[in-house]
PDB file of N, CA and C in Angstrom:
ATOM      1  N   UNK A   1       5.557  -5.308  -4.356  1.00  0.00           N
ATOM      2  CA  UNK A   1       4.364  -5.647  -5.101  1.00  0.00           C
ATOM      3  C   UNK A   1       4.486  -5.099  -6.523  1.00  0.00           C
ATOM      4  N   UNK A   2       3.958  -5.798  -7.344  1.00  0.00           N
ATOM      5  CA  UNK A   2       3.707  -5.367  -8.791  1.00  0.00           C
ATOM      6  C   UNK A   2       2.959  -5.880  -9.481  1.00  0.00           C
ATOM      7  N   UNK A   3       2.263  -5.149 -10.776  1.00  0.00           N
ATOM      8  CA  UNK A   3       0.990  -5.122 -11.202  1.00  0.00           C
ATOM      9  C   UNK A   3       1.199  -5.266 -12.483  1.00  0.00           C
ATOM     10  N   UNK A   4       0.318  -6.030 -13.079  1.00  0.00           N
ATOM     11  CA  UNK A   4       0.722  -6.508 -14.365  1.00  0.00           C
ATOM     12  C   UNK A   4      -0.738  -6.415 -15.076  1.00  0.00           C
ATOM     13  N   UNK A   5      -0.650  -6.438 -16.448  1.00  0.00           N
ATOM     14  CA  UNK A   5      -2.170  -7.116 -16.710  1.00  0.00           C
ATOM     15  C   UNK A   5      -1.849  -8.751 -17.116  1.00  0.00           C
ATOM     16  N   UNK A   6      -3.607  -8.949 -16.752  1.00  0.00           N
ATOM     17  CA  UNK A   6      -3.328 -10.414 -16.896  1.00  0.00           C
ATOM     18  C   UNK A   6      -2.581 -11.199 -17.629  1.00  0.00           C
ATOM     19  N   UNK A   7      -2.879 -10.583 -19.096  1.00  0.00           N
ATOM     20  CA  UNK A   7      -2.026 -11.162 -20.108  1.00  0.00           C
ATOM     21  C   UNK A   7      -0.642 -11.536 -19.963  1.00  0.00           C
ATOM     22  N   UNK A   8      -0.174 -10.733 -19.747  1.00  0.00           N
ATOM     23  CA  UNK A   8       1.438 -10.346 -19.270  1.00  0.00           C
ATOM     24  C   UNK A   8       1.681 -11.583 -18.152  1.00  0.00           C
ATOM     25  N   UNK A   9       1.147 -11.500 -17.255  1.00  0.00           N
ATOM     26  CA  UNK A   9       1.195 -12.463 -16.095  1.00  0.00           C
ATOM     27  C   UNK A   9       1.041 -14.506 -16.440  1.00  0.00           C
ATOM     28  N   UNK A  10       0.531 -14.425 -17.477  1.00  0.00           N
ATOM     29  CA  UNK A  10      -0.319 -15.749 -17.885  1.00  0.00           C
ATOM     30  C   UNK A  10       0.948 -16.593 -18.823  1.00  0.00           C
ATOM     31  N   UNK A  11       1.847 -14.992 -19.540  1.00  0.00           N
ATOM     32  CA  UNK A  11       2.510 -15.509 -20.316  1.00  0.00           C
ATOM     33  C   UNK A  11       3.533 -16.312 -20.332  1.00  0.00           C
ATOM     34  N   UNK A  12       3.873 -16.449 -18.426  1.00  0.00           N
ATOM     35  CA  UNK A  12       5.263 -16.615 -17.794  1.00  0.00           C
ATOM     36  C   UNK A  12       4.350 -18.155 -17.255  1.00  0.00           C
ATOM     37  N   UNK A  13       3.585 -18.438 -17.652  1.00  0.00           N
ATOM     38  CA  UNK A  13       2.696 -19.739 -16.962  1.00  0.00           C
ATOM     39  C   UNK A  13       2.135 -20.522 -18.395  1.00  0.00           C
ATOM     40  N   UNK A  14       1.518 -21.431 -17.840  1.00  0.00           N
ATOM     41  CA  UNK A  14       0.391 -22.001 -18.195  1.00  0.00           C
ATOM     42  C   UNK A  14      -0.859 -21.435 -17.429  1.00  0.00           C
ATOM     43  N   UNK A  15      -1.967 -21.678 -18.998  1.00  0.00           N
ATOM     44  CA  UNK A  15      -3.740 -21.205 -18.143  1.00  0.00           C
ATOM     45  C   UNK A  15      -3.905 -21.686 -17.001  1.00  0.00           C
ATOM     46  N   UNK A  16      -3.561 -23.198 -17.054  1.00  0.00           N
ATOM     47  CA  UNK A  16      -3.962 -24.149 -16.243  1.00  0.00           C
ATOM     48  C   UNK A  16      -3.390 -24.148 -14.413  1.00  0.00           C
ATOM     49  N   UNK A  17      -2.349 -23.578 -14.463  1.00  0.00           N
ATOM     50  CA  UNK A  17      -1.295 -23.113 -13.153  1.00  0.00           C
ATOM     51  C   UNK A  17      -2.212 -21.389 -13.106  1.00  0.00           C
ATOM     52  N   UNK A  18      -2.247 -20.465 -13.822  1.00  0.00           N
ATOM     53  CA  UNK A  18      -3.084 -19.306 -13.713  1.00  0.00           C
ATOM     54  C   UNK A  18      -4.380 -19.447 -13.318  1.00  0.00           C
ATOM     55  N   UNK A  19      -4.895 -20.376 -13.973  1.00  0.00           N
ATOM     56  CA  UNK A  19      -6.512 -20.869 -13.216  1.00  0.00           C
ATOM     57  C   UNK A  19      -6.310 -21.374 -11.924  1.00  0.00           C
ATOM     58  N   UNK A  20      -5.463 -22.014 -11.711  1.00  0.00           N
ATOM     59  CA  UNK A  20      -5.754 -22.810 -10.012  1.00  0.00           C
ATOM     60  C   UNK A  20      -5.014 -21.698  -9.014  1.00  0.00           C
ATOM     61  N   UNK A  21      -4.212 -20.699  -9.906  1.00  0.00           N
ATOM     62  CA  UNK A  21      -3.888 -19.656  -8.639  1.00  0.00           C
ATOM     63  C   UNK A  21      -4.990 -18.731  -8.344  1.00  0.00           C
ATOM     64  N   UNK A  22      -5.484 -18.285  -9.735  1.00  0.00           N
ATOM     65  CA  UNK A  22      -6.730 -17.281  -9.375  1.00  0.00           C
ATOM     66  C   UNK A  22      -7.878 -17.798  -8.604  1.00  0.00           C
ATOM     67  N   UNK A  23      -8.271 -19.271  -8.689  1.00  0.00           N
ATOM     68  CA  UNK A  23      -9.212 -20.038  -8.090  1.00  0.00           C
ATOM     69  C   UNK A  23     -10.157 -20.101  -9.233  1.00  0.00           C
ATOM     70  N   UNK A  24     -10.192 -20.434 -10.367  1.00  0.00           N
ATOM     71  CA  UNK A  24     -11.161 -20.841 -11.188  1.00  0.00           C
ATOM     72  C   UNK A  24     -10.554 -21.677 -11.975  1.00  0.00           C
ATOM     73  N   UNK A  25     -11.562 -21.936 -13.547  1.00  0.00           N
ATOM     74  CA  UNK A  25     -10.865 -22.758 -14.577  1.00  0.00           C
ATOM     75  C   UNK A  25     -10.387 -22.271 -15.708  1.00  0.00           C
ATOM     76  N   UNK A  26      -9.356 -22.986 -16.458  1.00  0.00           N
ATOM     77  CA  UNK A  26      -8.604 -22.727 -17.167  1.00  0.00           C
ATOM     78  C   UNK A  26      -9.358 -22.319 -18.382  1.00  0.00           C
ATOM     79  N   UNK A  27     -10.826 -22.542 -18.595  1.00  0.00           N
ATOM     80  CA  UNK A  27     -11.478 -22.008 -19.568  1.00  0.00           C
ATOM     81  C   UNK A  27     -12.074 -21.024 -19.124  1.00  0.00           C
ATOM     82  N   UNK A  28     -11.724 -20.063 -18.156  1.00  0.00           N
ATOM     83  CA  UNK A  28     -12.289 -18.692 -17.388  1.00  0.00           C
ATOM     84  C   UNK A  28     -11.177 -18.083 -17.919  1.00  0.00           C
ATOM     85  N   UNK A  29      -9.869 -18.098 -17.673  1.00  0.00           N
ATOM     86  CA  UNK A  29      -8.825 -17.764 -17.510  1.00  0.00           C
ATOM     87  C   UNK A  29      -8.615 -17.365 -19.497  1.00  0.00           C
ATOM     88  N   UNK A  30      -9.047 -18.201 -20.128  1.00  0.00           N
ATOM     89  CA  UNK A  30      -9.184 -18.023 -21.438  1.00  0.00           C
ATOM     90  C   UNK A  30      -9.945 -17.258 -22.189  1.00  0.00           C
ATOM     91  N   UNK A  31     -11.366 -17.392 -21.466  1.00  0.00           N
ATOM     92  CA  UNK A  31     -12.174 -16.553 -21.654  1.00  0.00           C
ATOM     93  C   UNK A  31     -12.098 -14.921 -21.435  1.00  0.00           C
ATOM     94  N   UNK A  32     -11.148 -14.556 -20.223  1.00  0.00           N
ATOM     95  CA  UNK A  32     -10.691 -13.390 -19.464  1.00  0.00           C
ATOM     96  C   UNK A  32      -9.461 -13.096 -21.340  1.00  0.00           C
ATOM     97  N   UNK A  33      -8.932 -13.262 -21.121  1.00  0.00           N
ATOM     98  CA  UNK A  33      -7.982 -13.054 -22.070  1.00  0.00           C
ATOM     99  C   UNK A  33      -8.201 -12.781 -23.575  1.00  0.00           C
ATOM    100  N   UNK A  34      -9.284 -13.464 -24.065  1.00  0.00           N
ATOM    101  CA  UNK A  34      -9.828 -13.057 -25.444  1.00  0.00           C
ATOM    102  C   UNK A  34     -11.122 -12.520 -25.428  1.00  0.00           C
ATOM    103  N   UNK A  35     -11.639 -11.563 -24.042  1.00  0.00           N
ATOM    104  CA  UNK A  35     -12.433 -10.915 -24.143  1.00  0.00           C
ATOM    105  C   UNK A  35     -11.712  -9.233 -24.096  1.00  0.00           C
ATOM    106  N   UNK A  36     -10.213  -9.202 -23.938  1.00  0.00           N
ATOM    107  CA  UNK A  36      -9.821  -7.854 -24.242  1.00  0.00           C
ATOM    108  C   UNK A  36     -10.463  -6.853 -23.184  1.00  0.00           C
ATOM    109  N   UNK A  37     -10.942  -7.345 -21.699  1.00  0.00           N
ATOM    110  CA  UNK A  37     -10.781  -6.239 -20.859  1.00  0.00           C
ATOM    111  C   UNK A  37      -9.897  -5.973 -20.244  1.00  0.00           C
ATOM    112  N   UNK A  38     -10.084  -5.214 -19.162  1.00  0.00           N
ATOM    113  CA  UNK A  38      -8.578  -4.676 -19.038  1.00  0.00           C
ATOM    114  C   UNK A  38      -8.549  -5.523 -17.276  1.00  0.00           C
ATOM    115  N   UNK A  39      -8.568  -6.577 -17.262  1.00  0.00           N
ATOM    116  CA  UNK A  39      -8.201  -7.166 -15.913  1.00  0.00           C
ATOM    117  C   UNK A  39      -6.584  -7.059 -15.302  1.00  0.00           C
ATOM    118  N   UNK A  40      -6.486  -7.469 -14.281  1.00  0.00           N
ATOM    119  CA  UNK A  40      -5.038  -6.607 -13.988  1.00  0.00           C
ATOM    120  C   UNK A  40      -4.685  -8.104 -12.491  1.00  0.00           C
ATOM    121  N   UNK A  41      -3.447  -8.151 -12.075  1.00  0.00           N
ATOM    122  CA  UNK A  41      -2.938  -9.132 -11.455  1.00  0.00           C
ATOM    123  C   UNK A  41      -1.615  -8.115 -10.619  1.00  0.00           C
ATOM    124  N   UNK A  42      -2.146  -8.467  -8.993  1.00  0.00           N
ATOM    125  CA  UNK A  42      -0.593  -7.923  -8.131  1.00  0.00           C
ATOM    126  C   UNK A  42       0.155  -9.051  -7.736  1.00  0.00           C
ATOM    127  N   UNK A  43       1.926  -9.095  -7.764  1.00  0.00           N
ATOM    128  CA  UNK A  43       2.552 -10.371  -7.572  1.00  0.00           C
ATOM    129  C   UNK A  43       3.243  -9.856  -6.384  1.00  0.00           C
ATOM    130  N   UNK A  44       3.067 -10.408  -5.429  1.00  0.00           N
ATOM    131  CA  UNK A  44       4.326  -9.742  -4.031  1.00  0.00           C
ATOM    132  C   UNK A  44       5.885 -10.397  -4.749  1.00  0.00           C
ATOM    133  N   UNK A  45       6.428 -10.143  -4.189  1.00  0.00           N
ATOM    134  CA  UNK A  45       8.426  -9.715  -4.560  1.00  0.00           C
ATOM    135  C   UNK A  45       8.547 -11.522  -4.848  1.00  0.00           C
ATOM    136  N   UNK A  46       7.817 -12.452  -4.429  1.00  0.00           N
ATOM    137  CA  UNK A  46       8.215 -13.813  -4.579  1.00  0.00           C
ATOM    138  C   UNK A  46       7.752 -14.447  -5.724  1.00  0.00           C
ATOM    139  N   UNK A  47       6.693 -13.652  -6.220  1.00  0.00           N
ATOM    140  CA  UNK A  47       5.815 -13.789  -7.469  1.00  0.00           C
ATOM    141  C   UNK A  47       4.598 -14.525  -7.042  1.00  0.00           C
ATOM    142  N   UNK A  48       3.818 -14.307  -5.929  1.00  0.00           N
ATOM    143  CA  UNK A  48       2.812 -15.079  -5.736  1.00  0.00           C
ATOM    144  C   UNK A  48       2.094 -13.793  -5.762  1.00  0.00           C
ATOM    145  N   UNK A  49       0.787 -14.811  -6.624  1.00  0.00           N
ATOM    146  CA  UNK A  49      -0.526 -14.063  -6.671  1.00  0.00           C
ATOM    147  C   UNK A  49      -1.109 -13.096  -4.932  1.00  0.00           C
ATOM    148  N   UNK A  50      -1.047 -11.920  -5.418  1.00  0.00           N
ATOM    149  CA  UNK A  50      -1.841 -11.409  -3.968  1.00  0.00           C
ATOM    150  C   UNK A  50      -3.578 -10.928  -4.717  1.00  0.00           C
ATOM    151  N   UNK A  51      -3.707 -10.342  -5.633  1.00  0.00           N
ATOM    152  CA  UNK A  51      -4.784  -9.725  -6.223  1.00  0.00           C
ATOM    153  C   UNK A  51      -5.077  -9.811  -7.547  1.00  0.00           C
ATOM    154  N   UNK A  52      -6.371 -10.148  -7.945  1.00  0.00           N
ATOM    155  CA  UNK A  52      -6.814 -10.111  -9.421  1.00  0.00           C
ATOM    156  C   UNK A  52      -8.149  -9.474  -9.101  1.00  0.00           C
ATOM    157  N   UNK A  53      -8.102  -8.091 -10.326  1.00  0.00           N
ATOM    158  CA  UNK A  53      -9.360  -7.442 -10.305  1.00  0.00           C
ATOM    159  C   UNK A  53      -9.713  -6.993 -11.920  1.00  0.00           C
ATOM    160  N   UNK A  54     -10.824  -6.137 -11.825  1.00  0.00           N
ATOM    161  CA  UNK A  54     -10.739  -5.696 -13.441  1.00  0.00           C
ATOM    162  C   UNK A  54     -10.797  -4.381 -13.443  1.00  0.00           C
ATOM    163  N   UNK A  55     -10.940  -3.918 -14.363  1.00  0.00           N
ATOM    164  CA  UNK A  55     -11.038  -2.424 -14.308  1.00  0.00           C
ATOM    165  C   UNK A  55     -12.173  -1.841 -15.480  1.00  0.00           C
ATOM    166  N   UNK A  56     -13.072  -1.422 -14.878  1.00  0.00           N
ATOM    167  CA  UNK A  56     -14.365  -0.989 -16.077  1.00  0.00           C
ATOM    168  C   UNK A  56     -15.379   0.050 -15.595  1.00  0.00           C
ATOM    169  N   UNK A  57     -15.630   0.621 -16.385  1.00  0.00           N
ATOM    170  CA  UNK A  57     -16.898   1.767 -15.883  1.00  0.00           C
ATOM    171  C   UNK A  57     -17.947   1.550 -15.708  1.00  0.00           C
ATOM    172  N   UNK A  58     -18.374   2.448 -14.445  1.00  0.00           N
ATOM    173  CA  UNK A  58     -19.723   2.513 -13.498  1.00  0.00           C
ATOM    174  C   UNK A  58     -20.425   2.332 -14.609  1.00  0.00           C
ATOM    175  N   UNK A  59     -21.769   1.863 -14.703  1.00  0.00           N
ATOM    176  CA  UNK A  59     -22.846   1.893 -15.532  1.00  0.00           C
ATOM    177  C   UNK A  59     -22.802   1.884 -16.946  1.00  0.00           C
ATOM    178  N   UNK A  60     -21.924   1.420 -17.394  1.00  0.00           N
ATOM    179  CA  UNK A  60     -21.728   0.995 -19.017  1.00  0.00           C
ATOM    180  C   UNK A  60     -22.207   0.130 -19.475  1.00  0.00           C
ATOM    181  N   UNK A  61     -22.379  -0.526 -18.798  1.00  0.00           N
ATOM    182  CA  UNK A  61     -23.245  -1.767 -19.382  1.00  0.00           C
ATOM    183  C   UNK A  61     -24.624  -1.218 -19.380  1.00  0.00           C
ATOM    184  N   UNK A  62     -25.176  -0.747 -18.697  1.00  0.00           N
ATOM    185  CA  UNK A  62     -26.905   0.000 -18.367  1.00  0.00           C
ATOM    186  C   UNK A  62     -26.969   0.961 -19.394  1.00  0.00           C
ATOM    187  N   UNK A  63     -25.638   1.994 -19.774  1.00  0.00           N
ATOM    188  CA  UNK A  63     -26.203   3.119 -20.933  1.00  0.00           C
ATOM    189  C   UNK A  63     -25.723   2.181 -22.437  1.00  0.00           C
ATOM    190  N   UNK A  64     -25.613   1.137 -22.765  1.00  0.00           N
ATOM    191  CA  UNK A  64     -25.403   0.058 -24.000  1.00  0.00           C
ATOM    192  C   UNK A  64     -26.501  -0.708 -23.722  1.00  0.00           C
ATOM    193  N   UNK A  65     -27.464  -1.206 -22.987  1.00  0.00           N
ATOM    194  CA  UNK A  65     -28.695  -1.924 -23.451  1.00  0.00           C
ATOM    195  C   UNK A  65     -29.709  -0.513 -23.378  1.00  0.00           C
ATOM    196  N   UNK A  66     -29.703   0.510 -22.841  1.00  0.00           N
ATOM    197  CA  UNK A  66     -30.512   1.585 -23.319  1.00  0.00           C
ATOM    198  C   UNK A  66     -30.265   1.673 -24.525  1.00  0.00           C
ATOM    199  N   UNK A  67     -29.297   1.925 -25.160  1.00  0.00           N
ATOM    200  CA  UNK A  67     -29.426   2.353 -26.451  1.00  0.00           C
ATOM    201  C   UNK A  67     -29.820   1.554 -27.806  1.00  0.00           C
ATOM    202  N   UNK A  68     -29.524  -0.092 -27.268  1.00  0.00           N
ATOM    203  CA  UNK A  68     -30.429  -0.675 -28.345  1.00  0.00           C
ATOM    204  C   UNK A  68     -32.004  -1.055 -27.984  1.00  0.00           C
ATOM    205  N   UNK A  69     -32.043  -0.687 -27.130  1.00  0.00           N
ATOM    206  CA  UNK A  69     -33.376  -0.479 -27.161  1.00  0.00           C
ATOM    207  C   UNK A  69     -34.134  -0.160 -27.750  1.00  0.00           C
TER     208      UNK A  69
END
């Protein structure tokens, strides 16, 4: 198994082959990518998709609309 971030993973593809592996659309897959989080992709030894997740902190979003409040 190995872990990539998305980016990295997308680059060896097309969106459009990356969208139908992750199970969405190719304008998700775009959207994921020029929003600069840190999403992440595991490939088993054959290179098939096993996992796509993201990675972000508990309650960050809740202490950023407190503060413009």
């Amino acid at each position: 198994m190995k872990d990539m971030m998305l980016a990295e993973w997308v680059a060896e593809r097309t969106q459009v082959e990356a969208a139908k592996q992750i199970g969405c659309g190719q304008t998700a897959v775009s959207a994921m990518l020029r929003s600069g989080r840190k999403i992440y992709v595991r490939v088993d030894k054959k290179g098939n998709l096993v996992r796509v997740w993201e990675e972000r902190e508990v309650g960050r979003r809740r202490a950023e609309l407190k503060a413009t409040a």
